[in-house]
N, C-alpha and C. Protein backbone atom coordinates (compact mmCIF):
# COMPACT_ATOMS: atom_id res chain seq x y z
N UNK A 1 36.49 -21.60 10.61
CA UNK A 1 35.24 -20.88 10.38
C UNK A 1 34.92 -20.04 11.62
N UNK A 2 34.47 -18.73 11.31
CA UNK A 2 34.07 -17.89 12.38
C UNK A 2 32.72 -17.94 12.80
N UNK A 3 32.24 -17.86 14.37
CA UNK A 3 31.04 -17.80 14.74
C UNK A 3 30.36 -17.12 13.54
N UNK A 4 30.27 -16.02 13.08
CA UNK A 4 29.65 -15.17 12.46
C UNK A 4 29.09 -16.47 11.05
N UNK A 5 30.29 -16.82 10.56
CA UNK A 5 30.11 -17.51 9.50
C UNK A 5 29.27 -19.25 9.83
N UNK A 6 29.59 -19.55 10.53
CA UNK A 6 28.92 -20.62 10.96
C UNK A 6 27.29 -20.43 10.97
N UNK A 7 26.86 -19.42 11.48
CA UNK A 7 25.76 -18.58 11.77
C UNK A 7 25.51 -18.71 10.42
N UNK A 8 26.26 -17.79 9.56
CA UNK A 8 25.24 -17.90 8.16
C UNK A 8 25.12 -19.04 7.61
N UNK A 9 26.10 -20.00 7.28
CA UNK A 9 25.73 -21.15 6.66
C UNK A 9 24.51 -21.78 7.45
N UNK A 10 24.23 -21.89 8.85
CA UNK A 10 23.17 -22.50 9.42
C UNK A 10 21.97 -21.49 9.03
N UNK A 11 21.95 -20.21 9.14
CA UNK A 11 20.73 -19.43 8.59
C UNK A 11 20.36 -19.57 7.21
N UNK A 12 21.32 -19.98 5.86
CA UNK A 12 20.91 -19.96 4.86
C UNK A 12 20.45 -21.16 4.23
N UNK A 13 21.58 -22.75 5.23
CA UNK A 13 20.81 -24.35 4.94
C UNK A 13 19.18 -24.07 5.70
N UNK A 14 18.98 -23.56 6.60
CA UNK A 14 17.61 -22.86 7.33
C UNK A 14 16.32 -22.71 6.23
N UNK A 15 17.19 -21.86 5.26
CA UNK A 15 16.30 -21.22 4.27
C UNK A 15 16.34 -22.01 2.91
N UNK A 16 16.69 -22.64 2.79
CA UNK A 16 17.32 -23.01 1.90
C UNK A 16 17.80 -22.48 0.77
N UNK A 17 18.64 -21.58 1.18
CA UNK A 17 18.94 -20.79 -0.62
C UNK A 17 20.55 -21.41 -0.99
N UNK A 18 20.22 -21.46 -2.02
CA UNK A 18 21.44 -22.63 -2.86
C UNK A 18 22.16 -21.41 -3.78
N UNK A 19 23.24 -22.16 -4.35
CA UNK A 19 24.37 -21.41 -5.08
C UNK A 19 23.71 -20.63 -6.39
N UNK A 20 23.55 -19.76 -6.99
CA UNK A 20 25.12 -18.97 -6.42
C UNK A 20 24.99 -17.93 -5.40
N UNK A 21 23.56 -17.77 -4.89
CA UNK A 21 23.13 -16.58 -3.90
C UNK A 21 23.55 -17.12 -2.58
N UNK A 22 23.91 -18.38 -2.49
CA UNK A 22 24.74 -19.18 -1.43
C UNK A 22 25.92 -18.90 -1.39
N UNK A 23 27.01 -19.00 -1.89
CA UNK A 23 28.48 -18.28 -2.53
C UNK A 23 28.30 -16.91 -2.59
N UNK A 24 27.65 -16.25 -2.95
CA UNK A 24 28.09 -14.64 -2.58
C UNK A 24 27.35 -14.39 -1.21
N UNK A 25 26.55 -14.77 -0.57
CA UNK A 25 26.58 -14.56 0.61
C UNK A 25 27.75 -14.68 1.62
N UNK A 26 27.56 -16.28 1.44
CA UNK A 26 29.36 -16.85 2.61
C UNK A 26 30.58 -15.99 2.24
N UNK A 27 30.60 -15.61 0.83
CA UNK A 27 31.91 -14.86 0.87
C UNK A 27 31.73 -13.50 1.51
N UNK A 28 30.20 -12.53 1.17
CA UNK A 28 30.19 -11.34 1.85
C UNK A 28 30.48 -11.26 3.32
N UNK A 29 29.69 -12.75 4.03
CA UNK A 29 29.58 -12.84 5.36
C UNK A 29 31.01 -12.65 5.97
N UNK A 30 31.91 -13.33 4.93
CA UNK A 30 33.21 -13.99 5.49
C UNK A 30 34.61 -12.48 5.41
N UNK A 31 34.02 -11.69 4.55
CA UNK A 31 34.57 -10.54 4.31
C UNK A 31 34.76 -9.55 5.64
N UNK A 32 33.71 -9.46 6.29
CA UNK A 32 32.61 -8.55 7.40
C UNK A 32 33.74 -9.45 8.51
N UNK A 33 32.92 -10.92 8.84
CA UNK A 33 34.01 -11.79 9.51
C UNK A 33 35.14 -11.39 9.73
N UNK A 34 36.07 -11.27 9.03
CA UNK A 34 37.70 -11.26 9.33
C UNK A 34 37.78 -9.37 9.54
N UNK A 35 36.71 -8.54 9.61
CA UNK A 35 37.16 -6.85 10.31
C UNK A 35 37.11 -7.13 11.73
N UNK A 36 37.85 -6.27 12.55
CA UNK A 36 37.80 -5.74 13.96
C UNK A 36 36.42 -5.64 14.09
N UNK A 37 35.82 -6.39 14.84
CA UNK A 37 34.87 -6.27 15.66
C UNK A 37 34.09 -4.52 15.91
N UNK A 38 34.76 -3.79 16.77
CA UNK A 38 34.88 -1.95 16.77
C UNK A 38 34.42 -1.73 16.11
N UNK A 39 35.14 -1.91 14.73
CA UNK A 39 34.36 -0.89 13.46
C UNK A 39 33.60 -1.65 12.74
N UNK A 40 32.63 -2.72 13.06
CA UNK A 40 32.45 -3.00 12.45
C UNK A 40 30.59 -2.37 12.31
N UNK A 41 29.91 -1.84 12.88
CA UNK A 41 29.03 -0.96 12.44
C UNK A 41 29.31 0.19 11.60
N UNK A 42 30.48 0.82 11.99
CA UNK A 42 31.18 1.89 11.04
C UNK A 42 31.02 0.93 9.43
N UNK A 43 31.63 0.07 9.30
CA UNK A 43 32.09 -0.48 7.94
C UNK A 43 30.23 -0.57 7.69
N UNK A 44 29.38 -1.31 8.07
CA UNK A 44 28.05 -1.51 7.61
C UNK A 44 27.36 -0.70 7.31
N UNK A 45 27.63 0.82 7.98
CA UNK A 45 27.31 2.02 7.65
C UNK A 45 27.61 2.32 6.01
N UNK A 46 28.92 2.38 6.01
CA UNK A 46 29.46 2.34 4.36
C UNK A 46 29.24 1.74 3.35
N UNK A 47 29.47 0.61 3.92
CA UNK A 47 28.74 -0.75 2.87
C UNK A 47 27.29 -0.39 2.08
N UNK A 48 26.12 0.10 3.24
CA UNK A 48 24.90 0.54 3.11
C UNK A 48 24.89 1.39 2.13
N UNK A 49 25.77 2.73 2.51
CA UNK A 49 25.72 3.61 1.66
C UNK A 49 26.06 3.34 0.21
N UNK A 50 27.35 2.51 0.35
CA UNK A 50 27.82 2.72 -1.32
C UNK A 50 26.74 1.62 -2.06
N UNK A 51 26.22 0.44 -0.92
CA UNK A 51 25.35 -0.14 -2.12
C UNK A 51 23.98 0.75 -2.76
N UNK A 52 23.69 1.31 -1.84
CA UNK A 52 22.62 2.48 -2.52
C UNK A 52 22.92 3.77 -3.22
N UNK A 53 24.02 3.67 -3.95
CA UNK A 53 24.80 4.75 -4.43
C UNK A 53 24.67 6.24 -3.61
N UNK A 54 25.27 6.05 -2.50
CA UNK A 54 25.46 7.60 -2.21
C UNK A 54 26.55 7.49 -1.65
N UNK A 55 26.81 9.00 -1.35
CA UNK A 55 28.46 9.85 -1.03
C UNK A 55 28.93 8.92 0.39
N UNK A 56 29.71 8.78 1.20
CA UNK A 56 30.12 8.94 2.05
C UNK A 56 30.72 10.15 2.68
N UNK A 57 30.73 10.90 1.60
CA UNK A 57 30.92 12.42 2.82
C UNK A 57 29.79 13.37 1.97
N UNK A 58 29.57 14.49 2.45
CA UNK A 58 28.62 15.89 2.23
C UNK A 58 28.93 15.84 0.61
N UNK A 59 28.10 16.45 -0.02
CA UNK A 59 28.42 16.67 -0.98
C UNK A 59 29.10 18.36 -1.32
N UNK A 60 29.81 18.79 -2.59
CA UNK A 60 30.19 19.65 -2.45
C UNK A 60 29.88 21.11 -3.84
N UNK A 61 30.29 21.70 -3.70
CA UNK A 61 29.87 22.54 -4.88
C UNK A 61 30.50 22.65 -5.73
N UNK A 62 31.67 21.71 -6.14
CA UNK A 62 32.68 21.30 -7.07
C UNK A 62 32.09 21.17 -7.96
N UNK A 63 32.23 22.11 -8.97
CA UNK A 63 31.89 22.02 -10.54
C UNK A 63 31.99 20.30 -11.03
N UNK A 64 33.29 19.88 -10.89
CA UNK A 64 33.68 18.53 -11.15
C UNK A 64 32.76 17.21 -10.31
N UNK A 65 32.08 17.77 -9.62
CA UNK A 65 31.54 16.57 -8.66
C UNK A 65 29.85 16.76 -9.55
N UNK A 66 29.53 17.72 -10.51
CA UNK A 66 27.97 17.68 -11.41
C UNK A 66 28.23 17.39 -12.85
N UNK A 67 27.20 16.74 -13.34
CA UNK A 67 27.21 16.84 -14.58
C UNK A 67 25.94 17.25 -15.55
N UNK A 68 26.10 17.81 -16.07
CA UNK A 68 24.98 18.46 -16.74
C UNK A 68 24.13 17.47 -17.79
N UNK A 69 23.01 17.73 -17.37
CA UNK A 69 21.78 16.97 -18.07
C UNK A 69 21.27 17.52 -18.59
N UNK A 70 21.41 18.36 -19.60
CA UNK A 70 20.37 19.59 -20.33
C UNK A 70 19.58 18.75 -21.26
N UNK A 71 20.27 17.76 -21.28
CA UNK A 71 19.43 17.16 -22.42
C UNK A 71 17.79 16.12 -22.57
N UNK A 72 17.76 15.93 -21.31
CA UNK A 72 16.45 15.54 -20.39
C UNK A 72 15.53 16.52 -20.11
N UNK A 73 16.05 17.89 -20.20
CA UNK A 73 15.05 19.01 -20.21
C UNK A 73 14.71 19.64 -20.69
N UNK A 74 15.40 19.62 -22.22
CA UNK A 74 14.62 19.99 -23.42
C UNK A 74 15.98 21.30 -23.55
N UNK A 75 16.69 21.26 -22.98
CA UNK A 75 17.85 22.74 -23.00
C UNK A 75 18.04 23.19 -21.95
N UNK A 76 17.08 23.38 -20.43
CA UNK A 76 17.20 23.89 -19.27
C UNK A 76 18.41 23.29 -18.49
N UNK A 77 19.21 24.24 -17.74
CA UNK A 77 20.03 23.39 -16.89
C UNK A 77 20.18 23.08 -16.14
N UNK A 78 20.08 21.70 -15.97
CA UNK A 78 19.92 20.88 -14.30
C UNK A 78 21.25 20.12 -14.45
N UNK A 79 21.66 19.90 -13.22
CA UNK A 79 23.30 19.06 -13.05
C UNK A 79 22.58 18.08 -11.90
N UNK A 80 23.07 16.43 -12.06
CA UNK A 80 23.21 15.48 -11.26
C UNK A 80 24.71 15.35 -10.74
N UNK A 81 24.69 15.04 -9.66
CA UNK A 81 25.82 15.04 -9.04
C UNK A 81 26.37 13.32 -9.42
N UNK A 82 27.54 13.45 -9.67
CA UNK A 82 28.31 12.48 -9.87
C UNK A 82 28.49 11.06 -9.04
N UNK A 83 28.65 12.00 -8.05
CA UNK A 83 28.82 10.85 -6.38
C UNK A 83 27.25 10.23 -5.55
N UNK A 84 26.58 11.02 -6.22
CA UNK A 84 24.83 10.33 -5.92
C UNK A 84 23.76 10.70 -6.55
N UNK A 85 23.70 9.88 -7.84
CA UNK A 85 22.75 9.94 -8.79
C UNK A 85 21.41 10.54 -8.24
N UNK A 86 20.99 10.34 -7.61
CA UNK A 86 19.83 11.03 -6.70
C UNK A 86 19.67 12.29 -6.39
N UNK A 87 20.96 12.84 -6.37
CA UNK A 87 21.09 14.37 -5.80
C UNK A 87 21.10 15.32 -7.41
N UNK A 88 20.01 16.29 -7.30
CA UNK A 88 19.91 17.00 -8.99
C UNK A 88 19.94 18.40 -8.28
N UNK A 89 20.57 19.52 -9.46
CA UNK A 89 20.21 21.05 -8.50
C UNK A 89 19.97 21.80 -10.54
N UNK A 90 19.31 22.84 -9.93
CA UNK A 90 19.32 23.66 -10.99
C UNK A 90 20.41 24.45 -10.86
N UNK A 91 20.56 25.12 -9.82
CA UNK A 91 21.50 26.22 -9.32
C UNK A 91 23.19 26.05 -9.74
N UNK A 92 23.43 27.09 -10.29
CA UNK A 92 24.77 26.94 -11.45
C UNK A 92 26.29 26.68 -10.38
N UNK A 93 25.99 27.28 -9.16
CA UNK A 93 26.63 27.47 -8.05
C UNK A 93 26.50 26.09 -7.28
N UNK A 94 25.86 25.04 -7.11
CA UNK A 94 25.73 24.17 -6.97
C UNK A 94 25.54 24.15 -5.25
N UNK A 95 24.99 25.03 -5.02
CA UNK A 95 24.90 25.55 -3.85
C UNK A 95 23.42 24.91 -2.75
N UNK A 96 22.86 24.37 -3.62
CA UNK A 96 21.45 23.67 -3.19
C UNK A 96 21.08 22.47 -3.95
N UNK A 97 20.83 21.72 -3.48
CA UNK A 97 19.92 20.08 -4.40
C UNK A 97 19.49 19.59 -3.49
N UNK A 98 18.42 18.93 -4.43
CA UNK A 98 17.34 18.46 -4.19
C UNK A 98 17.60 16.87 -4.09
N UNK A 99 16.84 15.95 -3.69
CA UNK A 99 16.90 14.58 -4.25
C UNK A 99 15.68 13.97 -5.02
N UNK A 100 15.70 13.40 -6.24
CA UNK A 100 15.24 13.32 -6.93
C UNK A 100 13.73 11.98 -6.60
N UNK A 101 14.51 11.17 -5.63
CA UNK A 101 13.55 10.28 -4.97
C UNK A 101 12.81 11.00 -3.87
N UNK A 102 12.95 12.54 -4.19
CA UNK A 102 11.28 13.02 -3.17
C UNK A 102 11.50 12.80 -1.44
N UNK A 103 12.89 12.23 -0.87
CA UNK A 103 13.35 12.11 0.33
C UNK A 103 13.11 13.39 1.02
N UNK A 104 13.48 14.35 0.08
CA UNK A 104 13.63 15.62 1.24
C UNK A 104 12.48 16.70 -0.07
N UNK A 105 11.25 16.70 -0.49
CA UNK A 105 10.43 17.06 -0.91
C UNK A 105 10.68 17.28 -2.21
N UNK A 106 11.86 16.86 -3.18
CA UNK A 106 11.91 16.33 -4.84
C UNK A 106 11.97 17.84 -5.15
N UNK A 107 11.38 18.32 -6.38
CA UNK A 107 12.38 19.65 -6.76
C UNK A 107 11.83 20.59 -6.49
N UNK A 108 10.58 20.93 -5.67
CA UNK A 108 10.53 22.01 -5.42
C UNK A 108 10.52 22.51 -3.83
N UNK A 109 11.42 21.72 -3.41
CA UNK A 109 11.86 21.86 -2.14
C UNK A 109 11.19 20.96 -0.85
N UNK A 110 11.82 20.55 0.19
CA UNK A 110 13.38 21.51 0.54
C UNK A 110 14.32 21.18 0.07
N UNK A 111 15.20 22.32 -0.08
CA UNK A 111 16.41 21.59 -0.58
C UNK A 111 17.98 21.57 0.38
N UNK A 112 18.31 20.75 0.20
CA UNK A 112 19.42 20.62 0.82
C UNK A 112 20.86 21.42 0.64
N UNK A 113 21.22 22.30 1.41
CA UNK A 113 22.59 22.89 1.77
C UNK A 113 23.83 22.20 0.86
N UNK A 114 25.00 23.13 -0.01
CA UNK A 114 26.30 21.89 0.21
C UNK A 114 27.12 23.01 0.56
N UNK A 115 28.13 22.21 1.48
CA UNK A 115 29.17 23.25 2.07
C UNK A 115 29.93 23.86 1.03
N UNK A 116 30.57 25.25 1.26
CA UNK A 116 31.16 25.75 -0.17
C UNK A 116 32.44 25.02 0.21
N UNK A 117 33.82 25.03 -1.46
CA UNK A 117 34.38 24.64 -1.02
C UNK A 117 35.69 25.89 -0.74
N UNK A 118 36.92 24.78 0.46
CA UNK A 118 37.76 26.22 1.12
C UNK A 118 38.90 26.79 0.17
């Protein structure tokens, strides 16, 4: 057993939280555990991200990376991006979006940049 893991089992008998939120903890803990040390803020970074569904890289203006929702707007066309449900654009060019949770001021701006692609 690794310090790390030892740690959680004593933080979670602490708390007492029992199986099965006991078992997927020790195994997440134990996952994290056995990376290089180094990266291991890098990896928590990611982890973060993908559990809150977003990109790990920029998003892009790839036709293939939106999908069209016309049907939520009565016919108008708005595209959600594939790689982060959150991110919506009107713009056919896919050249600007918004996020839909109001992070960066929801749809009527600001809106956020995507790099074209090369």
């Amino acid at each position: 057993m690794t310090v790390l893991g030892t740690h959680a089992i004593a933080e979670l008998d602490y708390q007492g939280v029992v199986d099965p939120e006991r078992a997927a903890l020790i195994s997440i803990v134990g996952a994290f555990a056995d990376f290089p040390y180094t990266s291991f803020a890098a990896l928590l970074d990611k982890v973060q991200k993908l559990i809150h569904f977003q990109p790990l890289s920029e998003l892009t203006n790839d036709p293939d990376e939106w999908q069209l929702q016309d049907t939520l707007t009565g016919g108008q066309s708005v595209w959600q991006s594939k790689r982060w449900p959150d991110a919506w654009t009107y713009d056919p060019t896919f050249a600007v979006y918004f996020l839909l949770s109001g992070h960066n001021g929801g749809p009527t701006g600001p809106f956020n940049t995507v790099p074209a692609l090369s």
